[in-house]
Protein backbone atom coordinates (compact mmCIF):
# COMPACT_ATOMS: atom_id res chain seq x y z
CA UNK A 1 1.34 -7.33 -23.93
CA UNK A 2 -2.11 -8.99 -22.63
CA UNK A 3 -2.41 -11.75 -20.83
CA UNK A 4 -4.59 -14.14 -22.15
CA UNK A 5 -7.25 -13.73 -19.33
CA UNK A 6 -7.30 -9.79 -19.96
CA UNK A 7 -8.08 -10.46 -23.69
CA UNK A 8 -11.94 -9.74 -25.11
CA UNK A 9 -13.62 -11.47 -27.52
CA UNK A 10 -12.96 -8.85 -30.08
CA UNK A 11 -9.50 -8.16 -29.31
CA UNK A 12 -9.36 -11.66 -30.24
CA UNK A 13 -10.58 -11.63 -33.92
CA UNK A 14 -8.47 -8.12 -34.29
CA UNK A 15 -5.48 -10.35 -32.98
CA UNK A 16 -5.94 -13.15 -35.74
CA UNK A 17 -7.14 -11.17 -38.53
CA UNK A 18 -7.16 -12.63 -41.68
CA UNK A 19 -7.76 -16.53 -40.21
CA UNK A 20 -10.69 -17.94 -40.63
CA UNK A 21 -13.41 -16.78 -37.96
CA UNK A 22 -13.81 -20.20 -36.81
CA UNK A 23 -10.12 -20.26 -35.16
CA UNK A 24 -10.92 -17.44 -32.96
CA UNK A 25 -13.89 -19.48 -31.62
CA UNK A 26 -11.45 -22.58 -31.67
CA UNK A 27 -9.10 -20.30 -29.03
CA UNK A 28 -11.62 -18.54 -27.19
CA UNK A 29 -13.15 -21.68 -26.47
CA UNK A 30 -9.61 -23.24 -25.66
CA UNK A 31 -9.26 -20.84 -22.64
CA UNK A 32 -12.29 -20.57 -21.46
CA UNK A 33 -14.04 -24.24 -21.79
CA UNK A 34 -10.84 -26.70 -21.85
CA UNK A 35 -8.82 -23.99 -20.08
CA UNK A 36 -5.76 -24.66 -22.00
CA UNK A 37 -2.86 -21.86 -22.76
CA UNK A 38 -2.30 -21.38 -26.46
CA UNK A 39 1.03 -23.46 -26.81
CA UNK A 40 -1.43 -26.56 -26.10
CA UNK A 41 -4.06 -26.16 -28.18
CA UNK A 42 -3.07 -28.79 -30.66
CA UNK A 43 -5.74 -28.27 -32.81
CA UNK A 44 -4.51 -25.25 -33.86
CA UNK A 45 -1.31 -25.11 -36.59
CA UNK A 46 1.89 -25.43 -34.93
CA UNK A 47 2.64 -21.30 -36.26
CA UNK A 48 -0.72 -20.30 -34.66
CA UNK A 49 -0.21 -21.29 -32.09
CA UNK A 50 3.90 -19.63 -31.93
CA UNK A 51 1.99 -16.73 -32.30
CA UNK A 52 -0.64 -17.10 -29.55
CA UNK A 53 2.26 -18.11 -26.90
CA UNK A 54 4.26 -14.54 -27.74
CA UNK A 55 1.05 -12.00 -28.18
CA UNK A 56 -0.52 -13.54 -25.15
CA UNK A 57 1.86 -14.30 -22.63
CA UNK A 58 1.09 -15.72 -19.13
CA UNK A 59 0.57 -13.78 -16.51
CA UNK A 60 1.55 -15.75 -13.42
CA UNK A 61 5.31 -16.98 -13.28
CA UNK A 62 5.26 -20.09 -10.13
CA UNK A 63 7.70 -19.19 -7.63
CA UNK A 64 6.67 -21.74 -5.58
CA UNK A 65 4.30 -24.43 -4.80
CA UNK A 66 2.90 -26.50 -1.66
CA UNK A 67 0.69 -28.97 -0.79
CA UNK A 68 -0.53 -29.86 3.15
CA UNK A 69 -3.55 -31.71 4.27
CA UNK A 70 -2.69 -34.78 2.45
CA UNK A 71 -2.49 -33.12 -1.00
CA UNK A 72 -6.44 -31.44 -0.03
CA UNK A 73 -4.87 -27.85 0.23
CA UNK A 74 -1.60 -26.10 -2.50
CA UNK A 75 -0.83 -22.70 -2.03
CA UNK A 76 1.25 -20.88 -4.82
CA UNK A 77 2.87 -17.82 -4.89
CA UNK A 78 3.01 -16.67 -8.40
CA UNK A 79 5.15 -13.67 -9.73
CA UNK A 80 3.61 -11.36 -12.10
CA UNK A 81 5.35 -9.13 -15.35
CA UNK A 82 6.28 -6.71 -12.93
CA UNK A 83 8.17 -8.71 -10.03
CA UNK A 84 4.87 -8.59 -7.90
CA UNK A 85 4.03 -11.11 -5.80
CA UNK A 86 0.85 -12.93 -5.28
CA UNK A 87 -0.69 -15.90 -3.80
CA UNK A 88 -3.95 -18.63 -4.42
CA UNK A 89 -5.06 -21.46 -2.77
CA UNK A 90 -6.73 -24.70 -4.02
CA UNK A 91 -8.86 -26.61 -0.99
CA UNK A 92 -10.37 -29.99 -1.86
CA UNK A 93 -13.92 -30.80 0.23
CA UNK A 94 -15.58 -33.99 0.05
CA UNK A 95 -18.73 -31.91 -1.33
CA UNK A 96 -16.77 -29.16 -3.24
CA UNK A 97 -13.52 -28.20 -4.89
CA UNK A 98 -12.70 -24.60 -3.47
CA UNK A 99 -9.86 -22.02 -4.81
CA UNK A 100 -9.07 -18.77 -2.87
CA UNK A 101 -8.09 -15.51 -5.24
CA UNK A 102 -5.48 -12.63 -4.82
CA UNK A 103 -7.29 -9.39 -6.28
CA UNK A 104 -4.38 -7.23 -5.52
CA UNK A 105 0.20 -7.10 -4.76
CA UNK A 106 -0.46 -6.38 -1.39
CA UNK A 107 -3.26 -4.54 0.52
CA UNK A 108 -3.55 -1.00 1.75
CA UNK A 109 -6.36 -1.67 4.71
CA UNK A 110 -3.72 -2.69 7.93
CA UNK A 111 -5.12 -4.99 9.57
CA UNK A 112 -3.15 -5.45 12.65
CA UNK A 113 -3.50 -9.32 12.41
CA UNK A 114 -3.29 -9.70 8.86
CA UNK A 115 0.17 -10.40 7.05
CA UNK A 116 -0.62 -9.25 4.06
CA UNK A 117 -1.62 -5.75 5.47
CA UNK A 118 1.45 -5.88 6.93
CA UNK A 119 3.85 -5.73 3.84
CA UNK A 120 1.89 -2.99 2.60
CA UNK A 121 0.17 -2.38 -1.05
CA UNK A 122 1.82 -2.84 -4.23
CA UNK A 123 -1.11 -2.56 -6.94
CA UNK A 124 -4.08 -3.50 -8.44
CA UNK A 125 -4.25 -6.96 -10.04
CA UNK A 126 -5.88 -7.08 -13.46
CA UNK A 127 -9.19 -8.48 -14.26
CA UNK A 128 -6.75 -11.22 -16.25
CA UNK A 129 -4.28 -11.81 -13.48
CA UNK A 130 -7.51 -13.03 -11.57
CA UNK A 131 -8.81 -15.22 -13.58
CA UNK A 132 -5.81 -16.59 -14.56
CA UNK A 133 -5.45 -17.93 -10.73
CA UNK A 134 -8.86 -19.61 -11.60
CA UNK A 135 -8.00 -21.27 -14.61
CA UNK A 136 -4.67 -22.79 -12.62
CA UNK A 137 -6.99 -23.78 -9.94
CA UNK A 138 -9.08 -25.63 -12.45
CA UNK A 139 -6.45 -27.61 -14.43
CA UNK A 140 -4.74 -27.96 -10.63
CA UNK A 141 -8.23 -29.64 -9.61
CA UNK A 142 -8.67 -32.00 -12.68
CA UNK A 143 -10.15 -34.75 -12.75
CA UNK A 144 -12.54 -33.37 -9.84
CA UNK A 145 -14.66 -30.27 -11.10
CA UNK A 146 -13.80 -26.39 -9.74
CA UNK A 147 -16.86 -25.30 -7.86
CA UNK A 148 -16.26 -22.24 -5.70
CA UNK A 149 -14.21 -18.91 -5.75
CA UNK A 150 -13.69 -16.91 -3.16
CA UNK A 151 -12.30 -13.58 -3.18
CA UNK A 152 -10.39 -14.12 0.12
CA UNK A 153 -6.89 -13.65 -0.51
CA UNK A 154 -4.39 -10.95 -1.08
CA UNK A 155 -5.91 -7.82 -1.04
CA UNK A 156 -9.52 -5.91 -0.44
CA UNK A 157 -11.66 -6.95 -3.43
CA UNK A 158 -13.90 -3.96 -3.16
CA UNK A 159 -11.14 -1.22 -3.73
CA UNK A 160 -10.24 -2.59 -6.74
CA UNK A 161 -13.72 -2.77 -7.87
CA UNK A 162 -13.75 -2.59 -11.61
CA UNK A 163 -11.20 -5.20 -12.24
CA UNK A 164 -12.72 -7.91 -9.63
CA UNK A 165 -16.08 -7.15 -11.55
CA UNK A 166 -14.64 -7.57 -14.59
CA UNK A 167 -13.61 -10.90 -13.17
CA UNK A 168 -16.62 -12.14 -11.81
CA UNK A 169 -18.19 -11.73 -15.01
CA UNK A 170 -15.79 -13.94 -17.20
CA UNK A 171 -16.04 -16.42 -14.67
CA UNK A 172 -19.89 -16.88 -14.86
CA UNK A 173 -20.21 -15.99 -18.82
CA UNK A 174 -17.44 -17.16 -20.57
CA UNK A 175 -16.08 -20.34 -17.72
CA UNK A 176 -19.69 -21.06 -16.97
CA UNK A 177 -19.44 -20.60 -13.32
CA UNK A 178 -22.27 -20.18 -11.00
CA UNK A 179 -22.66 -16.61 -9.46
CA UNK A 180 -24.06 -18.83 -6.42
CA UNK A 181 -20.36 -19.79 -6.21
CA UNK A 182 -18.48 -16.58 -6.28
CA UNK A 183 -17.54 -15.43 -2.90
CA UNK A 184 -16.33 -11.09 -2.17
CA UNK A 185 -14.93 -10.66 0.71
CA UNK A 186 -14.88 -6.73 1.98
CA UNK A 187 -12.95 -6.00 5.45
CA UNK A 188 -16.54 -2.84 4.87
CA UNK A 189 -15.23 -0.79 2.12
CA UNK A 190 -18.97 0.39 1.96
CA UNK A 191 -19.30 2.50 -1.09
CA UNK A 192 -17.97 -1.41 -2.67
CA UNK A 193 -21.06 -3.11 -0.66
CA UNK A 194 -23.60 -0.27 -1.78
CA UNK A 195 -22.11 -0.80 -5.45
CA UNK A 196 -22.36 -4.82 -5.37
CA UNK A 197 -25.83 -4.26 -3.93
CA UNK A 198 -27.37 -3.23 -7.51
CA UNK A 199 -25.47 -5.61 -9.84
CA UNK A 200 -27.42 -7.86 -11.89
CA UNK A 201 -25.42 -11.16 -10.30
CA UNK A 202 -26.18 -12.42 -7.62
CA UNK A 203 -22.64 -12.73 -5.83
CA UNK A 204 -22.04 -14.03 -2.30
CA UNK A 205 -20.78 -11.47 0.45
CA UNK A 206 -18.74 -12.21 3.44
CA UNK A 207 -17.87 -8.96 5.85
CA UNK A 208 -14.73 -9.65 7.61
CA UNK A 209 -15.77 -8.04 10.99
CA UNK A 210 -13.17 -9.48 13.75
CA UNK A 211 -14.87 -6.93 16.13
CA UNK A 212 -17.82 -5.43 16.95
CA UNK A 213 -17.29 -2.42 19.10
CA UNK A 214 -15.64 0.92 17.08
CA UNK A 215 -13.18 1.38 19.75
CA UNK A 216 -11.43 -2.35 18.86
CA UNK A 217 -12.35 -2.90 15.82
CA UNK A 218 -10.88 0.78 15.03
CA UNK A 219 -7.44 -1.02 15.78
CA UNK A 220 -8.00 -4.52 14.28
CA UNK A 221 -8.85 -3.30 11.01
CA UNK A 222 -8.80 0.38 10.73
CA UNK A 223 -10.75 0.69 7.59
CA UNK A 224 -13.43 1.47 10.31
CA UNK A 225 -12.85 4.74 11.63
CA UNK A 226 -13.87 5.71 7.93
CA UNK A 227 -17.04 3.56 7.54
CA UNK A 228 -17.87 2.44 11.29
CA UNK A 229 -20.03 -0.19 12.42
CA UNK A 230 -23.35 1.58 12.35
CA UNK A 231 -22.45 2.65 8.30
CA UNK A 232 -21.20 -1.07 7.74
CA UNK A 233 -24.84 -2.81 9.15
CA UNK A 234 -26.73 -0.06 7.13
CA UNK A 235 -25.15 -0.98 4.13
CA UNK A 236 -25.21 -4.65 4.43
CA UNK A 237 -28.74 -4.57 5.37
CA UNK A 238 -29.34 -2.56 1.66
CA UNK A 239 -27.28 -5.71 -0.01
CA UNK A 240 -29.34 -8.14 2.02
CA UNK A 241 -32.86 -6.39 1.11
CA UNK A 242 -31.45 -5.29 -2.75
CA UNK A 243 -30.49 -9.50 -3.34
CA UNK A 244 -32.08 -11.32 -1.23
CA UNK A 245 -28.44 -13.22 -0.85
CA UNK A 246 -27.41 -14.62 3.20
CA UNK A 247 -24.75 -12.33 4.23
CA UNK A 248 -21.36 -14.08 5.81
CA UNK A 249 -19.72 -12.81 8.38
CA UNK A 250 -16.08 -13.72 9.14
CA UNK A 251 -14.68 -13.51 12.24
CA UNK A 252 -11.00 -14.51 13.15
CA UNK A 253 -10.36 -15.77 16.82
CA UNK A 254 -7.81 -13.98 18.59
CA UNK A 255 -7.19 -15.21 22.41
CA UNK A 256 -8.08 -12.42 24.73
CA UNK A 257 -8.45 -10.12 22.19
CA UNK A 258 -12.54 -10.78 20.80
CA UNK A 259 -13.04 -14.53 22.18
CA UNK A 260 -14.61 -13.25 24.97
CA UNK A 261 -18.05 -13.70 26.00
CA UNK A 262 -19.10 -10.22 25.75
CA UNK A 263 -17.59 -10.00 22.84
CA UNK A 264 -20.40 -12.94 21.39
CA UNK A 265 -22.62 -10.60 23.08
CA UNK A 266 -21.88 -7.65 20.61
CA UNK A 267 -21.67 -10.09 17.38
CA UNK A 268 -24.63 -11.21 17.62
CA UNK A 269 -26.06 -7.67 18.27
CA UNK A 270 -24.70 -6.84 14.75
CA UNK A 271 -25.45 -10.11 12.95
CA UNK A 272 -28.89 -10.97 13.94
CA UNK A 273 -31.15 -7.90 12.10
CA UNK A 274 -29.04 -9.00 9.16
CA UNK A 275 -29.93 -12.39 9.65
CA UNK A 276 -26.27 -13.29 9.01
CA UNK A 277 -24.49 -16.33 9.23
CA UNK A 278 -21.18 -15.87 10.73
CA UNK A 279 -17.88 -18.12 10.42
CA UNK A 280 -15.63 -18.38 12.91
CA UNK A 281 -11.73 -19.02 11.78
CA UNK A 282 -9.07 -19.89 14.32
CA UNK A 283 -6.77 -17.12 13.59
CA UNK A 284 -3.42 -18.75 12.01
CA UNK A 285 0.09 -17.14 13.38
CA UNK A 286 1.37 -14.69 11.86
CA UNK A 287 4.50 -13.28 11.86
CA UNK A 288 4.88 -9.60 13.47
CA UNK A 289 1.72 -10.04 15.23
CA UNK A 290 2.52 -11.35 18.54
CA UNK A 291 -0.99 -13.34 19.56
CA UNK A 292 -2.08 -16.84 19.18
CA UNK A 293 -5.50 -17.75 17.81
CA UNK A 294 -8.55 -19.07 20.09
CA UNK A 295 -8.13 -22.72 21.66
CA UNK A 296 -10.47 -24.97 20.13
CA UNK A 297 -12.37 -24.79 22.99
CA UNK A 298 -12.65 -21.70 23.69
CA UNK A 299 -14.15 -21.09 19.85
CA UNK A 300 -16.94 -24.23 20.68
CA UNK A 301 -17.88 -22.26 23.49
CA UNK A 302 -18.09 -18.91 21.42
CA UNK A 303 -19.88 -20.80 18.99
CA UNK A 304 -22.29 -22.42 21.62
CA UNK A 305 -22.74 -18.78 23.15
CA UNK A 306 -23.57 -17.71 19.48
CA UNK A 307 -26.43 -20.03 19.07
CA UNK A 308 -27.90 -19.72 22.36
CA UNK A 309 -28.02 -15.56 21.30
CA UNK A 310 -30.10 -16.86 18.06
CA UNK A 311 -27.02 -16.29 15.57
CA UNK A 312 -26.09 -19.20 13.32
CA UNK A 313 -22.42 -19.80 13.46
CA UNK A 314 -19.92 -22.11 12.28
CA UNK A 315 -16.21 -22.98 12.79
CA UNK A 316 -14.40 -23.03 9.58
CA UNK A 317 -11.95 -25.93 8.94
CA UNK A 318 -8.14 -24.79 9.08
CA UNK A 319 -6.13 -25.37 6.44
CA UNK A 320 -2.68 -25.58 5.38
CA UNK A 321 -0.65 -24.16 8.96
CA UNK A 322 1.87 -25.42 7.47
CA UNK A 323 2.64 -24.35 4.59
CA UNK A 324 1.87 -20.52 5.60
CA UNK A 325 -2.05 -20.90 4.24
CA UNK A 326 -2.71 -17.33 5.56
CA UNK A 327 -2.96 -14.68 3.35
CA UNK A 328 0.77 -13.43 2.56
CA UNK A 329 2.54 -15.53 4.77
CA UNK A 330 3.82 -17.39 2.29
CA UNK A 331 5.09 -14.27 -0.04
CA UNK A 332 6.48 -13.00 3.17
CA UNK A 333 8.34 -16.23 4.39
CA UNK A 334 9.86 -16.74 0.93
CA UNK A 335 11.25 -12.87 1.07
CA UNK A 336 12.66 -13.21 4.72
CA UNK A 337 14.26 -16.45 3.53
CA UNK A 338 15.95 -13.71 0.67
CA UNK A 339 17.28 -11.51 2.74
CA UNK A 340 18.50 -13.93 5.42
CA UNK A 341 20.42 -15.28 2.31
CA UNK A 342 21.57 -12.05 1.08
């Protein structure tokens, strides 16, 4: 069965043939404006909306959920039809209202540091398993309004292409959401940056780099010894020139692994003909990797070192340590706690 997120508009009027056409406006407009399930759209009649709740079942089941930061940041881990896990994150700003998206179970790209990469990929997330985390986010954020997405969490958006695109375009057509606000994230699946570079909205890209030499960053995220540095800039630079759009850079900081001054050295050699902005995250622990993230001074000196080389960089806010806010901790600390029970 659908979820209610996967459903079109004219699966819709098949779906409740034989109403009048106003109530599949009345439903459509339900999800996608008030963002309310079927079972509590009380303007519909009481069978109608029986109906609704057993053709278009949810698709996220709440394991769990947690709040840190002074109720600014919940994380949830959400089971899907299948018994897959994944995970969103709501983060309150005094200027915005921010929710983090899984686009996948899992993630096939490895990276070392990453602990999602490190339970290995499950499968694809549909286009209505996405937005679904959305429209959580949104009632979640109420009364303050939902302003960004960001595909940042479980999973590489950009090899599951179709379904994230799918995605992004409900969002900004049918929830009303500004493409200015809709984050990808890529670790440089570049055939996925080439792709996004000749769409007609104009999305925001961040590149999580982590490294800019081949030899570490073939080890940090190993996506690269496919699509290497030099085939990563060359496409950015055709996303850059194709939409005009600032490209983001992520970088995680990892002590004595790319905190280093030389290592500023090589950023900056990648992100300045891209005239990138690059955002430096203090790498949260994770378990099975055995090193700690930069000291907040040593990422105010990298940072420091970064503007002196003419880059513009700036240190992302950490949130939610402790409630396992990096992506898959939390789906991986709930299934230790399992078998440690077992």
């Amino acid at each position: 069965m659908p979820a209610p997120y996967d459903l079109a508009r004219g699966d819709l009027d098949l779906l409740l043939g034989g109403q009048p056409a106003f109530r599949a406006r009345q439903v459509w407009e339900g999800l996608h404006t008030r963002v309310l399930y079927p079972d509590e759209m009380t303007d519909l009649p009481v069978a109608m909306r029986s109906l609704l709740g057993e053709a278009l079942p949810r698709a996220l089941r709440q394991i769990s959920r947690q709040s840190a930061d002074g109720g600014q940041t919940t994380k949830w881990l959400w089971a899907l039809h299948d018994g897959a896990q994944v995970e969103t994150v709501l983060m309150h700003y005094p200027d915005r209202v921010t929710v983090c998206v899984s686009t996948q179970a899992g993630c096939a790209m490895a990276c070392q540091f990453c602990a999602t990469g490190q339970a290995g990929f499950q499968r694809q997330l549909t286009a209505g398993e996405i937005v679904e985390q959305v429209a959580e986010a949104i009632r979640a954020a109420r009364p303050r309004r939902l302003s960004n997405v960001v595909f940042m969490g479980m999973g590489e958006p950009l090899a599951n292409y179709e379904r994230v695109w799918s995605a992004v375009t409900k969002l900004h057509g049918d929830m009303g959401l500004s493409a200015r606000h809709l984050t990808l994230s890529t670790v440089g699946v570049v055939p996925g940056i080439r792709r996004l570079a000749k769409e007609s909205l104009p999305v925001n890209l961040a590149v999580s780099l982590h490294a800019a030499n081949d030899a570490r960053r073939d080890v940090l995220v190993p996506l690269n010894r496919r699509y290497p540095l030099a085939m990563l800039a060359e496409a950015c630079a055709e996303y850059v020139a194709a939409t005009g759009r600032r490209l983001s850079i992520e970088w995680a900081m990892i002590h004595d692994v790319n905190d280093q001054s030389g290592d500023a050295v090589e950023l900056a050699r990648f992100a300045r003909p891209l005239a990138a902005h690059v955002n430096l995250i203090p790498l949260n622990p994770t378990p099975g990797y055995a090193v700690r993230g930069s000291s907040a001074r040593r990422v105010r000196e990298f940072r420091d070192q970064l503007d002196s080389l003419g880059v513009n960089a700036t240190v992302r806010m950490t949130r939610g340590a402790e409630i396992d806010a990096a992506c898959g901790q939390l789906a991986a600390s709930v299934t230790l706690g399992r078998r440690a029970s077992a």
